[in-house]
C-alpha atoms as a PDB file:
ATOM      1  CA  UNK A   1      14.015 -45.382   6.589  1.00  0.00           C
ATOM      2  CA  UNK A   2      14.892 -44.618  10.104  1.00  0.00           C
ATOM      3  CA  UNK A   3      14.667 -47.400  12.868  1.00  0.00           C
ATOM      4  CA  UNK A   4      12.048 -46.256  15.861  1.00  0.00           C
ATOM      5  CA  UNK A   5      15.455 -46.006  18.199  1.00  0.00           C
ATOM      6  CA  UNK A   6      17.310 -43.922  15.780  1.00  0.00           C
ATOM      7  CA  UNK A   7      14.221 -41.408  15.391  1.00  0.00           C
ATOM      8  CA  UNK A   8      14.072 -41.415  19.234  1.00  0.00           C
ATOM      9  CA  UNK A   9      17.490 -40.309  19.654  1.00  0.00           C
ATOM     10  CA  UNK A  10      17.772 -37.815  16.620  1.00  0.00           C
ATOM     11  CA  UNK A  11      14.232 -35.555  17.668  1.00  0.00           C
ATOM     12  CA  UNK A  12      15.998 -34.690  20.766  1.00  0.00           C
ATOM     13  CA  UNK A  13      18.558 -32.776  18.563  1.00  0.00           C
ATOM     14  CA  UNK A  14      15.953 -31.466  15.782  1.00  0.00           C
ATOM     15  CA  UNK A  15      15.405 -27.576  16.148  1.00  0.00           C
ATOM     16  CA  UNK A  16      11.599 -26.578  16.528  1.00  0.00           C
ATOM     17  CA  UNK A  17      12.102 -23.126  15.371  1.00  0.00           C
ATOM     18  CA  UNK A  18      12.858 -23.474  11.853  1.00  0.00           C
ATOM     19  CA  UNK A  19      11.141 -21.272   9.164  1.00  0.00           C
ATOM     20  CA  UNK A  20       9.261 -23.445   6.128  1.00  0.00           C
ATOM     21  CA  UNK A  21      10.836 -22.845   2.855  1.00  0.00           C
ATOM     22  CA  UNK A  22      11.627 -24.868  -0.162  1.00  0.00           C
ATOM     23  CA  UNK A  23      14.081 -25.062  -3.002  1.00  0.00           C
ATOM     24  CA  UNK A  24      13.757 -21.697  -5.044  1.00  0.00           C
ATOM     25  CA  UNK A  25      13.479 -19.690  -1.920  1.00  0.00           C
ATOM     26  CA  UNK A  26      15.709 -16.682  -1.142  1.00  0.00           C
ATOM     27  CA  UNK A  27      17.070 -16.957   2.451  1.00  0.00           C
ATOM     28  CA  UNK A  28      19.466 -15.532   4.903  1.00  0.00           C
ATOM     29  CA  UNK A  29      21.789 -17.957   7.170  1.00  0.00           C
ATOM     30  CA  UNK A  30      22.880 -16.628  10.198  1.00  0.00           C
ATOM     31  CA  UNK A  31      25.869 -18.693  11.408  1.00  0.00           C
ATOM     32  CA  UNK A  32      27.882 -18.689  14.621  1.00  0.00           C
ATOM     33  CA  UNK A  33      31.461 -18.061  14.278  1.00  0.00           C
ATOM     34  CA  UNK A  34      34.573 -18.128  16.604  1.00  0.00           C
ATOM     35  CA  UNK A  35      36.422 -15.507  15.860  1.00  0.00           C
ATOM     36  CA  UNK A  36      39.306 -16.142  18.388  1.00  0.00           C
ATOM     37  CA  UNK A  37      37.538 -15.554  21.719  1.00  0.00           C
ATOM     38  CA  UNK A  38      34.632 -13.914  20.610  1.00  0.00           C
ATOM     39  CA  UNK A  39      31.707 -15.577  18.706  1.00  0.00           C
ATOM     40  CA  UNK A  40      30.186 -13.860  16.413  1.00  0.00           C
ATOM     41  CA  UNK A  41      27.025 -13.874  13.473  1.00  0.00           C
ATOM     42  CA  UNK A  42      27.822 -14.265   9.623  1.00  0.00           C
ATOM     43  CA  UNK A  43      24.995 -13.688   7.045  1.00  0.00           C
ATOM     44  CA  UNK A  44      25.062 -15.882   3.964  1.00  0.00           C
ATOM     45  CA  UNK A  45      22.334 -14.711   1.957  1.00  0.00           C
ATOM     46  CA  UNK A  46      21.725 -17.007  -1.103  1.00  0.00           C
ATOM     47  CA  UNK A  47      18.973 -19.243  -3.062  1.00  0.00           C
ATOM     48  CA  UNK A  48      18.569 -22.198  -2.462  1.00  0.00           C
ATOM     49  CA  UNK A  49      19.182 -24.913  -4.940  1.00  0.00           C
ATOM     50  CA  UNK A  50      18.534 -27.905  -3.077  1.00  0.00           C
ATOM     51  CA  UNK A  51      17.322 -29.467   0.095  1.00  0.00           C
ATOM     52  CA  UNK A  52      18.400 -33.111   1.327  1.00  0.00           C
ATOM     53  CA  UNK A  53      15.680 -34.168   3.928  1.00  0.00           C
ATOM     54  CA  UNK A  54      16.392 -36.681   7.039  1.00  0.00           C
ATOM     55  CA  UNK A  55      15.425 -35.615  10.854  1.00  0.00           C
ATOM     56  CA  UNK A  56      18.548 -33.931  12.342  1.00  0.00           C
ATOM     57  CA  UNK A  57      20.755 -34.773   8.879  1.00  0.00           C
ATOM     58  CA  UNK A  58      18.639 -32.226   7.398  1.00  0.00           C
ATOM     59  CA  UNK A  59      21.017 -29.854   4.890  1.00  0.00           C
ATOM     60  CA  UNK A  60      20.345 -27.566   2.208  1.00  0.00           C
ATOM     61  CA  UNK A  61      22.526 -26.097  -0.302  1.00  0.00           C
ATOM     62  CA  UNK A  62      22.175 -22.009  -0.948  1.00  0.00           C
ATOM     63  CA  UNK A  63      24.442 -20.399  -3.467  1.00  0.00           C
ATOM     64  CA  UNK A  64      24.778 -16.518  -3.838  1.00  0.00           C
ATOM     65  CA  UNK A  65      27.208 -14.538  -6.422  1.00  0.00           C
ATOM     66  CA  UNK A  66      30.522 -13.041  -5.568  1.00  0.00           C
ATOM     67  CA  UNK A  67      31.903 -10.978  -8.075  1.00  0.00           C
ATOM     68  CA  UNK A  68      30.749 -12.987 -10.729  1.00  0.00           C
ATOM     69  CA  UNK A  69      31.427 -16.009  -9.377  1.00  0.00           C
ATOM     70  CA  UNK A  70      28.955 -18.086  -8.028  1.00  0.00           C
ATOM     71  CA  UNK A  71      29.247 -19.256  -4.128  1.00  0.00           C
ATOM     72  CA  UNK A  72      27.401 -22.411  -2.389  1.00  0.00           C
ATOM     73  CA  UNK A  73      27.375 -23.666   0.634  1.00  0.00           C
ATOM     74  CA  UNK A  74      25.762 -26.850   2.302  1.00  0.00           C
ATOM     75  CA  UNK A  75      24.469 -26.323   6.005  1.00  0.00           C
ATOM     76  CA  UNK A  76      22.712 -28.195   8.176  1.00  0.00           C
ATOM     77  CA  UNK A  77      20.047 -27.311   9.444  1.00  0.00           C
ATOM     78  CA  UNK A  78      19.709 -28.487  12.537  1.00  0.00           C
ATOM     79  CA  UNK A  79      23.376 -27.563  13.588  1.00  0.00           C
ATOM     80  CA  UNK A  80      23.818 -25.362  16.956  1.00  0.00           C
ATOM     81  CA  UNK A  81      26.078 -23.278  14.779  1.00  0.00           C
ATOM     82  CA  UNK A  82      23.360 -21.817  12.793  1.00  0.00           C
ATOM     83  CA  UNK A  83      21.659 -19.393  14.880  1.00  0.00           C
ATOM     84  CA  UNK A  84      18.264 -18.528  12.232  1.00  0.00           C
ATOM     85  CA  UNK A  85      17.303 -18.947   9.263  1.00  0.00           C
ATOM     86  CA  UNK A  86      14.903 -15.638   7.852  1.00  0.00           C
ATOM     87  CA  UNK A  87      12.931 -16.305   4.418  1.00  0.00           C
ATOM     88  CA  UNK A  88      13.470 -12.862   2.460  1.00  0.00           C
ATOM     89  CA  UNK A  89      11.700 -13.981  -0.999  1.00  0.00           C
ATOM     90  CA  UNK A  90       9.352 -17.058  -1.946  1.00  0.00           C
ATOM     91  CA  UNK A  91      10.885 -18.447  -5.542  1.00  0.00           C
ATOM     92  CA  UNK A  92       8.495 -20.463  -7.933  1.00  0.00           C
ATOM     93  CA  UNK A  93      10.460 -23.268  -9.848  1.00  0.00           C
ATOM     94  CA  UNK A  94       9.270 -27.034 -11.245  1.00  0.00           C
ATOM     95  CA  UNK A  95      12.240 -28.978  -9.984  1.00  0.00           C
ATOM     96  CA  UNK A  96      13.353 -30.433  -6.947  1.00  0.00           C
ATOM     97  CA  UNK A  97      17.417 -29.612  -7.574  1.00  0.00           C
ATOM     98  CA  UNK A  98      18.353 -26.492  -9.011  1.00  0.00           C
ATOM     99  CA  UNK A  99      22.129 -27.607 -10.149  1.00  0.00           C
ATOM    100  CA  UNK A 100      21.093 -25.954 -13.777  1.00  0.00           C
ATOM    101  CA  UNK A 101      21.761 -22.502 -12.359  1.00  0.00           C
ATOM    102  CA  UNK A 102      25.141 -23.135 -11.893  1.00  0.00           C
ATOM    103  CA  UNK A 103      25.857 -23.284 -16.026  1.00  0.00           C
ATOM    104  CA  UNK A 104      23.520 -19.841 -16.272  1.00  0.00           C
ATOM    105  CA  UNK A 105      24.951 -16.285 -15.930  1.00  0.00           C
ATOM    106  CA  UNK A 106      22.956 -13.099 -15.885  1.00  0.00           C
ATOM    107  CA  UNK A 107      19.218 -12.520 -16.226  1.00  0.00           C
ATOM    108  CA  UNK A 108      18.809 -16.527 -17.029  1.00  0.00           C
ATOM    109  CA  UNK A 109      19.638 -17.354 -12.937  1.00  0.00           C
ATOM    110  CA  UNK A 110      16.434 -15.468 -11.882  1.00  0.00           C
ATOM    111  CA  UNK A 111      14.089 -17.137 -10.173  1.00  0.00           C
ATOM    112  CA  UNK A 112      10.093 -16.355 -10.640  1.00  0.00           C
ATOM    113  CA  UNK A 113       8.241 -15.063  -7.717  1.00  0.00           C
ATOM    114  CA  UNK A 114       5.526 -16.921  -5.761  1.00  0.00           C
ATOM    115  CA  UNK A 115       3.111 -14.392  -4.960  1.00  0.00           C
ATOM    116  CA  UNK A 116       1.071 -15.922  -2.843  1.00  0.00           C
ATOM    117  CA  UNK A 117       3.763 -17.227  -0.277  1.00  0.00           C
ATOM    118  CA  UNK A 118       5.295 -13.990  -0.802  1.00  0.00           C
ATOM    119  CA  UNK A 119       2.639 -12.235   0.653  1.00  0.00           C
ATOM    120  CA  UNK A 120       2.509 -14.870   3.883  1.00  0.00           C
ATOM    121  CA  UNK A 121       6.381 -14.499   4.543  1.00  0.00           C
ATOM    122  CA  UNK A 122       5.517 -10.650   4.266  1.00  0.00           C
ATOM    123  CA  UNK A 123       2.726 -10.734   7.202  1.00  0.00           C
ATOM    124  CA  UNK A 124       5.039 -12.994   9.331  1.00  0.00           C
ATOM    125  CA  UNK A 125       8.003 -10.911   8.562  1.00  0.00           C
ATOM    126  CA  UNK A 126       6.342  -8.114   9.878  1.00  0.00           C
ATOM    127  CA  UNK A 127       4.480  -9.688  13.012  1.00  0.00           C
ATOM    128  CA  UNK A 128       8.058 -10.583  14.456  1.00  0.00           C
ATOM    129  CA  UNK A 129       9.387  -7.129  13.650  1.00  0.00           C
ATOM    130  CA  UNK A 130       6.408  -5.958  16.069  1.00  0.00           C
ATOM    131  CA  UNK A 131       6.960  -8.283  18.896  1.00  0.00           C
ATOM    132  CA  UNK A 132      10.940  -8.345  19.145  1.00  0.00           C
ATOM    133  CA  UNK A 133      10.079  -4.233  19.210  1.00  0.00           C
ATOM    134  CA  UNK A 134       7.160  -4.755  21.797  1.00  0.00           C
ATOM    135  CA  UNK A 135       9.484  -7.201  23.756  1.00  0.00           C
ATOM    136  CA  UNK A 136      12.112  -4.742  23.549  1.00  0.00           C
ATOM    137  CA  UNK A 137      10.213  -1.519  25.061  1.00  0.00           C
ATOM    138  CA  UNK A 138       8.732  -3.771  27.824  1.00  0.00           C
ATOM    139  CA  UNK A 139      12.424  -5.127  28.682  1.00  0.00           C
ATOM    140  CA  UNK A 140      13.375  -0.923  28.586  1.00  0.00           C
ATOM    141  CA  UNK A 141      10.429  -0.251  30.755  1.00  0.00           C
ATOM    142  CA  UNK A 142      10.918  -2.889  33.389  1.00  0.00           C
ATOM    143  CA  UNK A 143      15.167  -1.783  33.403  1.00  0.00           C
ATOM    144  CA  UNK A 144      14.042   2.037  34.300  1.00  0.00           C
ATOM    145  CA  UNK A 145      11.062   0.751  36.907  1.00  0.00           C
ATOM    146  CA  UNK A 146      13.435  -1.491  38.405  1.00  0.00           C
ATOM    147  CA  UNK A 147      15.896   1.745  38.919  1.00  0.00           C
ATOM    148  CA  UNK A 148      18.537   0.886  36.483  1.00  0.00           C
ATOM    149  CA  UNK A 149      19.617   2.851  33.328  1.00  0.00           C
ATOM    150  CA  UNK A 150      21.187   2.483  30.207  1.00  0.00           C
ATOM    151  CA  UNK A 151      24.713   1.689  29.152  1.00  0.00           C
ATOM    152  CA  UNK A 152      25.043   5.402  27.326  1.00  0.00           C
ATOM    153  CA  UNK A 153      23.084   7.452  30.333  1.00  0.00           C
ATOM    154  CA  UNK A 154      25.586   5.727  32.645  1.00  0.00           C
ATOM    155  CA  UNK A 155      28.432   6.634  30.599  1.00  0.00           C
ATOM    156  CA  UNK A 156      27.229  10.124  30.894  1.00  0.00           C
ATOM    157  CA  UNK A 157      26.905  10.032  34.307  1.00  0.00           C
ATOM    158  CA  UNK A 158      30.660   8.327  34.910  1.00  0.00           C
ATOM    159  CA  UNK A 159      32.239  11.046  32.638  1.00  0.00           C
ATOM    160  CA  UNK A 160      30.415  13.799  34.666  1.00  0.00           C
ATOM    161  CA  UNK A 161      31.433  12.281  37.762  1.00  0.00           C
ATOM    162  CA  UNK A 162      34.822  12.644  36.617  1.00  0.00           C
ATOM    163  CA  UNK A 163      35.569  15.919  35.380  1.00  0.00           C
ATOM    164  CA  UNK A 164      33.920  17.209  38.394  1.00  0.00           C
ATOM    165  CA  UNK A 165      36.136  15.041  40.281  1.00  0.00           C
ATOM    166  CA  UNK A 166      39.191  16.812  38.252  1.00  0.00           C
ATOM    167  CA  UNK A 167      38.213  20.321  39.084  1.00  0.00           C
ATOM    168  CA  UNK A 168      38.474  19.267  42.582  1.00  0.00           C
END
């Protein structure tokens, strides 16, 4: 149990924009990396076998399969490294740690499918898809109101500019 000051200080550093999902769940984990001066996004897509709950401490574990060899990772959640976190599949188990899949190979790792969150991950999965494309046509629109065009039509227009400056 948390004292009141140590609650106050971690829920300025909890995320607000964290999916709901529980052990069993098949997610993707984009995380931040410096890749010498560029940062970029890796996808770890795995289950996940266990979730250790605390405010801002909050980690899970996901494994995935690598050649045959099974993979996990612990992240927290909260960290500024991961960037999302996108539920692909709703899993149906009866335990809170799923360790046991490590000692399984084959058809006796699968996970059973919850249906019914399935079908609300679906809908939400789909409602974001339409506003990050509605978002993106209205950030298009205002860009050629505003008089300014896109990276590739002002490409064009630079190479044009050129070769008619070389037949000059």
């Amino acid at each position: 149990m948390l004292s009141p000051l140590m609650q106050i200080v971690e829920s300025g550093n909890v995320k607000s924009d964290v999916p709901v999902f529980q052990v069993g769940d098949r997610i993707e984990v984009h995380q931040k990396i410096l890749d010498g001066a560029k940062e970029r996004v890796q996808v770890f897509e795995g289950d996940v076998i266990s979730l250790n709950h605390g405010g801002a401490r909050e980690t899970m574990t996901v494994r995935r399969l690598v050649q045959g060899e099974g993979v996990e990772r612990i992240f927290a959640i909260h960290s500024p490294r991961i960037a999302k976190i996108v539920v692909k599949k709703a899993g149906m188990v009866r335990r809170a740690k799923l360790y046991y899949l490590r000692d399984r190979v084959g058809k006796a790792t699968k996970i059973r499918d919850d249906v019914k969150r399935q079908a609300q991950i679906d809908i939400s999965l789909k409602q974001a898809a339409e506003s990050a494309s509605k978002a993106a046509q209205e950030a298009a629109a205002a860009a050629t109101a505003a008089g300014g065009e896109s990276k590739s039509a002002k490409k064009k227009r630079e190479r044009k500019e050129a070769e008619a400056a070389k037949k000059k």
